[in-house]
Protein backbone atom coordinates (compact mmCIF):
# COMPACT_ATOMS: atom_id res chain seq x y z
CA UNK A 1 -1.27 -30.85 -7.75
CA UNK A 2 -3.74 -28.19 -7.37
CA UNK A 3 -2.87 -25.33 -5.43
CA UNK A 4 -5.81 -23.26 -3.99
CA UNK A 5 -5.37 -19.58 -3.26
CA UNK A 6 -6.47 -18.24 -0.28
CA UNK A 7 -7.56 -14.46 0.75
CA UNK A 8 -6.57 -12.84 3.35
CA UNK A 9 -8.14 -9.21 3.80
CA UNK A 10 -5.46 -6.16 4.93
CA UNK A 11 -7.68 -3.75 7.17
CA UNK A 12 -5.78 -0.84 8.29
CA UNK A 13 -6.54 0.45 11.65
CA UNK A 14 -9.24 2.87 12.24
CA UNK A 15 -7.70 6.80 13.02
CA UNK A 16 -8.34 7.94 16.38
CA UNK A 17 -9.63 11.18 14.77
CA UNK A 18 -11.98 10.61 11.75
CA UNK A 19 -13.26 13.70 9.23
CA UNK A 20 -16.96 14.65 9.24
CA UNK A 21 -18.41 14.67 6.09
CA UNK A 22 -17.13 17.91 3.95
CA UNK A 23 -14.16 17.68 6.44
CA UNK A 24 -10.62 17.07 4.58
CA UNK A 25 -7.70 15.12 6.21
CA UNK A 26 -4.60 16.28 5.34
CA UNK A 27 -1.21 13.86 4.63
CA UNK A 28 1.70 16.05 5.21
CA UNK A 29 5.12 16.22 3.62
CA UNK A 30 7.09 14.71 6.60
CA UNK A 31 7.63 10.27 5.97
CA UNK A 32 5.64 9.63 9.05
CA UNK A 33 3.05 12.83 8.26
CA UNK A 34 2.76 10.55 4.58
CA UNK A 35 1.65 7.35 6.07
CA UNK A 36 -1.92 6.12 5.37
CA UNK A 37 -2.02 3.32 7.44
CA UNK A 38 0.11 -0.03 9.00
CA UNK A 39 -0.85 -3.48 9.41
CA UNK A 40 1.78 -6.28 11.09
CA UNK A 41 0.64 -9.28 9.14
CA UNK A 42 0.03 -12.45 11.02
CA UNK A 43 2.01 -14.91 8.39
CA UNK A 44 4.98 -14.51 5.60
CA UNK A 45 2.55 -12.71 2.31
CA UNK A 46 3.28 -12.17 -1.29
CA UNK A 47 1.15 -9.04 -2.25
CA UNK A 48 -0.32 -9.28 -5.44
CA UNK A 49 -2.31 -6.28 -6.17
CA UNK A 50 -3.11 -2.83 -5.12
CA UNK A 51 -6.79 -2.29 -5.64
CA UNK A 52 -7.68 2.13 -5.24
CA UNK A 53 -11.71 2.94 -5.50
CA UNK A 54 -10.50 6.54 -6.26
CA UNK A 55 -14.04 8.95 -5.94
CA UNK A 56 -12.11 12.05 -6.30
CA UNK A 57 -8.76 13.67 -7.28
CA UNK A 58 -7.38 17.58 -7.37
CA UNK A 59 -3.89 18.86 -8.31
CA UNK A 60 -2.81 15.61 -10.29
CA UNK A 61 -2.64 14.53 -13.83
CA UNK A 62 -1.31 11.36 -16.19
CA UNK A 63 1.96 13.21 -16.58
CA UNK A 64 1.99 14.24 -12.77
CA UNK A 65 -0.01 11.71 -10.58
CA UNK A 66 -0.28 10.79 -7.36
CA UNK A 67 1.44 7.88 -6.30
CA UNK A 68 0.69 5.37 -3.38
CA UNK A 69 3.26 2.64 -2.20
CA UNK A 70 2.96 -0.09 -0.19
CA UNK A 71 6.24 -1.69 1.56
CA UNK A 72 7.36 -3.86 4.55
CA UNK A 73 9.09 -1.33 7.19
CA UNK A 74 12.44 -0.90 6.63
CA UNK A 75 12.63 -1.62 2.97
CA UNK A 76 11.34 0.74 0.93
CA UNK A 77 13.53 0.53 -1.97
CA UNK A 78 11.61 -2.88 -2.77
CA UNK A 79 8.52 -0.74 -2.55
CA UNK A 80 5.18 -1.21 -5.15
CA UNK A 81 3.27 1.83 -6.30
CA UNK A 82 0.22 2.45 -7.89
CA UNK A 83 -0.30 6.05 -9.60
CA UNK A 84 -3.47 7.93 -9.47
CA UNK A 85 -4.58 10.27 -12.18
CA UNK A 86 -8.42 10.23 -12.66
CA UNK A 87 -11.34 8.51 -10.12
CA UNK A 88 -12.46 5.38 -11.57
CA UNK A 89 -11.02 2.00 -10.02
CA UNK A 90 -7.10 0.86 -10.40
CA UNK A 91 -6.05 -2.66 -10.56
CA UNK A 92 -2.34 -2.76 -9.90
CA UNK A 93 -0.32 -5.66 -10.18
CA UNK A 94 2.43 -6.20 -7.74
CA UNK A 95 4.89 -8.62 -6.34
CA UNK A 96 5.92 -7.58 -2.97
CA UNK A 97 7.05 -10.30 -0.49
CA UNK A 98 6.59 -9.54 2.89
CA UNK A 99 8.01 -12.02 5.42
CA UNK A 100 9.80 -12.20 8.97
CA UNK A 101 13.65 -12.50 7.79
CA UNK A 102 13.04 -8.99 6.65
CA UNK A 103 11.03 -7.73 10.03
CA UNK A 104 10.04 -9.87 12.96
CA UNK A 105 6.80 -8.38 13.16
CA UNK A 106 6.04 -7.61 9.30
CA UNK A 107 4.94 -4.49 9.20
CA UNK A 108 3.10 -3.69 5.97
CA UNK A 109 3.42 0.57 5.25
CA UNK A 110 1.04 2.59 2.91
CA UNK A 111 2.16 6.29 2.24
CA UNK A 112 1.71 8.73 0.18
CA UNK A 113 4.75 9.14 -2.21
CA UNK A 114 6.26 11.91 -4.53
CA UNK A 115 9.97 11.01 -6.22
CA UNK A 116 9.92 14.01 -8.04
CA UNK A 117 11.65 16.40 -5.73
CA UNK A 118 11.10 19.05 -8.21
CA UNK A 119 7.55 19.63 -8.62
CA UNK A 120 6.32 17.29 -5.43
CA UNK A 121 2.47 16.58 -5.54
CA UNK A 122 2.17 18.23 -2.01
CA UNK A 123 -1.61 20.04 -2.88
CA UNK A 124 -2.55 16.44 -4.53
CA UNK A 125 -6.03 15.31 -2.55
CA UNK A 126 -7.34 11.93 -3.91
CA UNK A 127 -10.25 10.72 -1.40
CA UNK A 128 -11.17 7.06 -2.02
CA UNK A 129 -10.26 3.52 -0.79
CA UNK A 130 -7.09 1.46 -1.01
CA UNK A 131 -7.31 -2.51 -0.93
CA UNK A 132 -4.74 -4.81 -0.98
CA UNK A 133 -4.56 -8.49 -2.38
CA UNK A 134 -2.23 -11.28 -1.19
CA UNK A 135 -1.05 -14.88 -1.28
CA UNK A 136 0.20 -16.49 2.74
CA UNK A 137 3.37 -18.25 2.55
CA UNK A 138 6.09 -19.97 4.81
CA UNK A 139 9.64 -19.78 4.77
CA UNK A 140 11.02 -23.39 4.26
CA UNK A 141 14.63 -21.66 4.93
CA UNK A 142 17.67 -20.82 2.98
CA UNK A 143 15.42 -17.57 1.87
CA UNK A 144 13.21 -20.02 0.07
CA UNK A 145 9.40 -19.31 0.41
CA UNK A 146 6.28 -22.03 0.54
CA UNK A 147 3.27 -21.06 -1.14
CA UNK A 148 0.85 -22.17 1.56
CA UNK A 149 -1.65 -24.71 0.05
């Protein structure tokens, strides 16, 4: 049996206040002064990558990057990151289930993250765009998911 995979496309909500070119928007240290964007998704989703078109990047490095994650509210322990170094294009693989036994409404978050409480990436600016690639499923019950085909 062939199973066909379908897209669906993530688009975060537009800001109510949007830079002007040469204009900088700054993500702040606070979790909700982090956040990128939010999406409730309209079905149960496996995500399967995180696509970043990064054009530009200050105050990081390979050894201390920037880091994006992507999780469904309320469980960000099961979180997937991508890190950011360099501009150029990054294809990250990920595995992040998102479905309505964890949250009703499945609320997909994208924040800016730092675990290093030490030497936090707070100056970090990376200016670019963040995609994200999925697979629709159902639940069939007993925590089992259908891979919608």
């Amino acid at each position: 049996m062939a199973i066909d995979t379908l897209t669906q496309t993530i688009t975060l909500k537009t800001l109510s206040v949007t830079p002007n070119e040469g204009e900088s928007w700054t993500t702040g240290t606070t979790k909700s002064a982090r956040k990128i964007g939010e999406q409730n998704l309209p079905a149960d989703y496996t995500l399967t990558e995180i696509q970043v078109d990064c054009r530009g990047i200050t105050g990081a490095s390979g050894s201390n990057p920037g880091i994006i994650r992507i999780y469904q509210f309320g469980r960000e322990s099961s979180a997937a990151t991508v890190e950011i170094s360099s501009v150029g294009i990054i294809l990250q693989p990920i595995n992040l289930v998102v479905a309505a036994r964890y949250g009703a409404d499945r609320k997909v978050i994208i924040d800016a993250w730092d675990p290093d409480t030490s030497s936090p990436n707070n100056s970090c600016s990376i200016k670019g765009i963040i995609g994200v690639a999925g697979r629709p499923y159902f639940d069939t019950g007993g925590g089992k998911l259908q891979e919608v085909v």
